[in-house]
Protein backbone atom coordinates (compact mmCIF):
# COMPACT_ATOMS: atom_id res chain seq x y z
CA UNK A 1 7.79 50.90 -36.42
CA UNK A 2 11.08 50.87 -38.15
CA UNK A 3 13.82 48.76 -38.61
CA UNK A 4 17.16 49.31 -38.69
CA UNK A 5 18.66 47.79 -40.98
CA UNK A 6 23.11 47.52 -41.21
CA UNK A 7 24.45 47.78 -44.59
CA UNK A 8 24.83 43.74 -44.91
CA UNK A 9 20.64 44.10 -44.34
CA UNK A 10 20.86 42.83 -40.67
CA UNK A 11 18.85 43.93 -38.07
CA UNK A 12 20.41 46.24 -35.43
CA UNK A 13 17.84 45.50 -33.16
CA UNK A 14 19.10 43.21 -29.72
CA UNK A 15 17.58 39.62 -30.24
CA UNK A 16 14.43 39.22 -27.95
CA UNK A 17 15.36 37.23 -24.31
CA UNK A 18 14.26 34.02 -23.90
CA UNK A 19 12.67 33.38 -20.75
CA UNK A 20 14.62 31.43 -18.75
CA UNK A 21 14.33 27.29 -19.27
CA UNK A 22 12.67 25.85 -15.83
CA UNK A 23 12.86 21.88 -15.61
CA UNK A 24 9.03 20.81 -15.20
CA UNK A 25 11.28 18.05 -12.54
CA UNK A 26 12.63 20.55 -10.55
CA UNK A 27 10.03 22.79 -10.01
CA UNK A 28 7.89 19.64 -8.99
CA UNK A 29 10.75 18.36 -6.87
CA UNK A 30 11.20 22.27 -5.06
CA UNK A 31 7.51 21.98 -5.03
CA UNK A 32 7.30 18.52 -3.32
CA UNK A 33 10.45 19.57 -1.11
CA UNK A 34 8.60 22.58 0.32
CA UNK A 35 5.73 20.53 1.01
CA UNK A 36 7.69 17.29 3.07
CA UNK A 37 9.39 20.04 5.21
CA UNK A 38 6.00 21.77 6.45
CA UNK A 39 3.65 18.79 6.16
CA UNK A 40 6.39 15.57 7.67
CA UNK A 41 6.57 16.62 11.26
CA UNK A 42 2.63 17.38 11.67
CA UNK A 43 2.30 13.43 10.22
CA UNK A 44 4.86 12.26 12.86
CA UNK A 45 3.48 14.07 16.02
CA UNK A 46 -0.39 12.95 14.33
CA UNK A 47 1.09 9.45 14.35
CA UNK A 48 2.59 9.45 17.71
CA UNK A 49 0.27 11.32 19.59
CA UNK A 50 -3.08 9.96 18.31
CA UNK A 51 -2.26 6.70 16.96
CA UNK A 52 0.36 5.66 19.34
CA UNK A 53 2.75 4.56 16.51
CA UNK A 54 6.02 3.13 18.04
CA UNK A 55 9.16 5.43 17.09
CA UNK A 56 10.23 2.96 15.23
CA UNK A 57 7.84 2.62 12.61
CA UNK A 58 6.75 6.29 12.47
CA UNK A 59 8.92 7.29 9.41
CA UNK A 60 7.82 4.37 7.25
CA UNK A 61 4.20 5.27 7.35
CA UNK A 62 4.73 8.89 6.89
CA UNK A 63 6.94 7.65 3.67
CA UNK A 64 4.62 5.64 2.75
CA UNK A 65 2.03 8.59 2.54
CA UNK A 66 4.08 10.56 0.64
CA UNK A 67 4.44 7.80 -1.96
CA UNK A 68 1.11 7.68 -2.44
CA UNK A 69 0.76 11.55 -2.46
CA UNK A 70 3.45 11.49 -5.43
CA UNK A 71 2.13 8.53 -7.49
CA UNK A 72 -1.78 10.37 -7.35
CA UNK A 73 -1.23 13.89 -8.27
CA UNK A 74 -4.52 13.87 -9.84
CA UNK A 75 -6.70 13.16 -7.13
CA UNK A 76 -4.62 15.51 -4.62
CA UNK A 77 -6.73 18.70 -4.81
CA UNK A 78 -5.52 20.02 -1.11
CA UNK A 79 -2.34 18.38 0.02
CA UNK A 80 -2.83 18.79 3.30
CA UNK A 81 -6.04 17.24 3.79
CA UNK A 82 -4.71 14.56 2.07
CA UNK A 83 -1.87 13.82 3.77
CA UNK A 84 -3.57 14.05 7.41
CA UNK A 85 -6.34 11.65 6.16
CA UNK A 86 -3.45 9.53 4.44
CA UNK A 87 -1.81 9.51 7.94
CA UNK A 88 -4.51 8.64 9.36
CA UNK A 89 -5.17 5.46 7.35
CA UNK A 90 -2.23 4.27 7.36
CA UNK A 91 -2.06 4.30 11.13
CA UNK A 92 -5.21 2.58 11.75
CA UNK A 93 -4.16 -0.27 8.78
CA UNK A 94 -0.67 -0.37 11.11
CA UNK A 95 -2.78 -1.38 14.06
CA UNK A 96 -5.46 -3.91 12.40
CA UNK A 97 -2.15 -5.63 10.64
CA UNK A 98 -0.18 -5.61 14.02
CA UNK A 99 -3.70 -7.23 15.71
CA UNK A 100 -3.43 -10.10 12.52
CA UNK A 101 -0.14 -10.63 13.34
CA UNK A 102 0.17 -10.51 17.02
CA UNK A 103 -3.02 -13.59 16.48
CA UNK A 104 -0.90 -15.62 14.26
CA UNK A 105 1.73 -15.73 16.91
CA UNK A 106 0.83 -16.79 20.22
CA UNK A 107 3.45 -17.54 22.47
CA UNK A 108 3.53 -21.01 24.02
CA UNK A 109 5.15 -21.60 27.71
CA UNK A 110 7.59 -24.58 27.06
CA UNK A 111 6.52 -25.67 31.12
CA UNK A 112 2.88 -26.22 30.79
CA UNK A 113 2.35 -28.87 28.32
CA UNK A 114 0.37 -29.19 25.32
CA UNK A 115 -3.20 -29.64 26.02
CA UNK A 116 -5.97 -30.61 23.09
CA UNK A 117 -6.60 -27.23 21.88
CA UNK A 118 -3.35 -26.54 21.18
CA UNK A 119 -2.77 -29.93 19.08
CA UNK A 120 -6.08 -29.06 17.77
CA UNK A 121 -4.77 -25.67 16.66
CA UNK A 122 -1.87 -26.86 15.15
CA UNK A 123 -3.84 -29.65 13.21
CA UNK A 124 -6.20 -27.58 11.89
CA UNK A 125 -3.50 -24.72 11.24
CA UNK A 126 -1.03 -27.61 9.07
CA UNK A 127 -4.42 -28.59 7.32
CA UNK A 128 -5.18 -25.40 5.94
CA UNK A 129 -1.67 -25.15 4.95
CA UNK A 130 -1.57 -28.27 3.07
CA UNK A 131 -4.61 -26.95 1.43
CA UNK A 132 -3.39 -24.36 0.68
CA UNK A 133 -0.40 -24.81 -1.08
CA UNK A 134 -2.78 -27.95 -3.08
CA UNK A 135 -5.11 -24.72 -4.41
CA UNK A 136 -2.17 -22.75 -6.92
CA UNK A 137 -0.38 -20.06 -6.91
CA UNK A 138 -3.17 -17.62 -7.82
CA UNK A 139 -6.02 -18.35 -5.78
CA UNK A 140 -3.47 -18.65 -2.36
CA UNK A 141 -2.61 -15.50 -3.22
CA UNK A 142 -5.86 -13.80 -4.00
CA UNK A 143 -7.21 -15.39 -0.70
CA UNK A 144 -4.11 -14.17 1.31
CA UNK A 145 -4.79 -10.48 -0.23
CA UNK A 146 -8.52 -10.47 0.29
CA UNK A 147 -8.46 -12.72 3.73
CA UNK A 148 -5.39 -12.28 5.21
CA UNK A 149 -4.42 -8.16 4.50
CA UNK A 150 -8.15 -7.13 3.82
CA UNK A 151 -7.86 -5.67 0.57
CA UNK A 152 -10.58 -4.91 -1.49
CA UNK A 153 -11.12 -6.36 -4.78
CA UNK A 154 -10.59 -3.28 -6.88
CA UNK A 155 -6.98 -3.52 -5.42
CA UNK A 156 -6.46 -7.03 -6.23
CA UNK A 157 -8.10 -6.64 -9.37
CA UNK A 158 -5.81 -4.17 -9.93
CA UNK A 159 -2.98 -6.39 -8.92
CA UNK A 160 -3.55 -9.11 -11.20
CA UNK A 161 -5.24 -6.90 -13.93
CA UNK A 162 -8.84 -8.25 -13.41
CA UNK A 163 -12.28 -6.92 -13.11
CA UNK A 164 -13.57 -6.58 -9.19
CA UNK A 165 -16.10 -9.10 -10.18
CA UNK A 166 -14.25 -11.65 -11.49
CA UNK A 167 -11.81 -11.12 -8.79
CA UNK A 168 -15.54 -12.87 -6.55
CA UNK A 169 -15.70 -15.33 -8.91
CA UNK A 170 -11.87 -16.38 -8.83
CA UNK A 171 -13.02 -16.30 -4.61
CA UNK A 172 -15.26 -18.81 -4.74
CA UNK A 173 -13.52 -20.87 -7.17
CA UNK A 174 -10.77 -20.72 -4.68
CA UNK A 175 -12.30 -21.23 -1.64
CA UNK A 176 -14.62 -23.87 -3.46
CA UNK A 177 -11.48 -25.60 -4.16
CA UNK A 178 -9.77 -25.72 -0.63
CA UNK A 179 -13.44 -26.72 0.76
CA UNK A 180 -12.84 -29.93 -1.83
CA UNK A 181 -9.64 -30.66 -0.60
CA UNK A 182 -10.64 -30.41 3.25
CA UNK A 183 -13.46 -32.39 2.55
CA UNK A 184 -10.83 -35.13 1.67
CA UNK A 185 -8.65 -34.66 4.11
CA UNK A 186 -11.44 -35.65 6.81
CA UNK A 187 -12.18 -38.48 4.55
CA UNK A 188 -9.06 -39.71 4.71
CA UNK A 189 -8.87 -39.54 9.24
């Protein structure tokens, strides 16, 4: 191999190419592009069609599933199978939060008037309140999250950067604390 070499010493040789820079960014976001536009309208008509998602709400959950496709990377090893089954989820959680809900709300007809088990209802429903807001901060809301939107407690250990099993003990502290407080409430009647 030789070298050729100017007067001055310098090679004549042309300077090897670089390849050409790619931002690890943009290829993900081409990447991530490419697969919202083939993967998004299967979700919607899978939402729709099976689920019976209103219009309305159809966009959020498929959103929401590809949220949770870009914040796990690691555990997507087919991204279609994991968006379907993400779909999927997050339809059936859509219904069993719209059933919670739709049971928290009745509606009353201001004609027929009150009987007992509607004062009952209310009683019982103001109780729990008050006992409620008596138990702190942190156990209403670990009882709301494990209670009230079924989550499990690696999530709300996660949440409030516990272990799953002390997230059962801070339960029955909890609920050990609002049975206290009930107990003195029907004391007090």
């Amino acid at each position: 191999m030789t070298s050729g070499l100017d007067a001055q010493g310098v090679s004549q040789e042309p300077a090897p190419k670089a390849p050409p820079i790619l931002s690890p960014v943009a290829d993900a976001t081409a990447g991530f592009d490419t697969i919202y536009d083939d993967h998004a309208p299967l979700l919607r008509a899978i939402a729709r069609t099976r689920f019976h998602i209103p219009d309305a709400d159809i966009d959020g959950l498929v959103h929401d599933v590809f949220v949770s496709f870009l914040t796990s990377p690691s555990r997507v090893r087919d991204p279609r199978s994991y968006l379907v089954g993400g779909i999927c989820n997050a339809s059936r959680n859509y219904w069993r939060r719209r059933e919670r809900e739709d049971a928290l709300f009745v509606e009353i007809d201001e004609n027929v008037a009150c009987d007992e088990n509607v004062q009952h209802d209310v009683s019982r429903t103001l109780t729990l309140n008050a006992a409620l807001a008596r138990i702190g901060e942190r156990c209403r809301d670990v009882l709301q999250r494990y209670y009230f939107e079924s989550e499990s407690t690696v999530t709300i250990a996660k949440a409030i950067g516990a272990t799953p099993s002390n997230v059962l003990y801070i339960l029955h502290n909890c609920r050990k604390r609002a049975r206290a407080f009930l107990d003195q409430m029907t004391l007090k009647r």
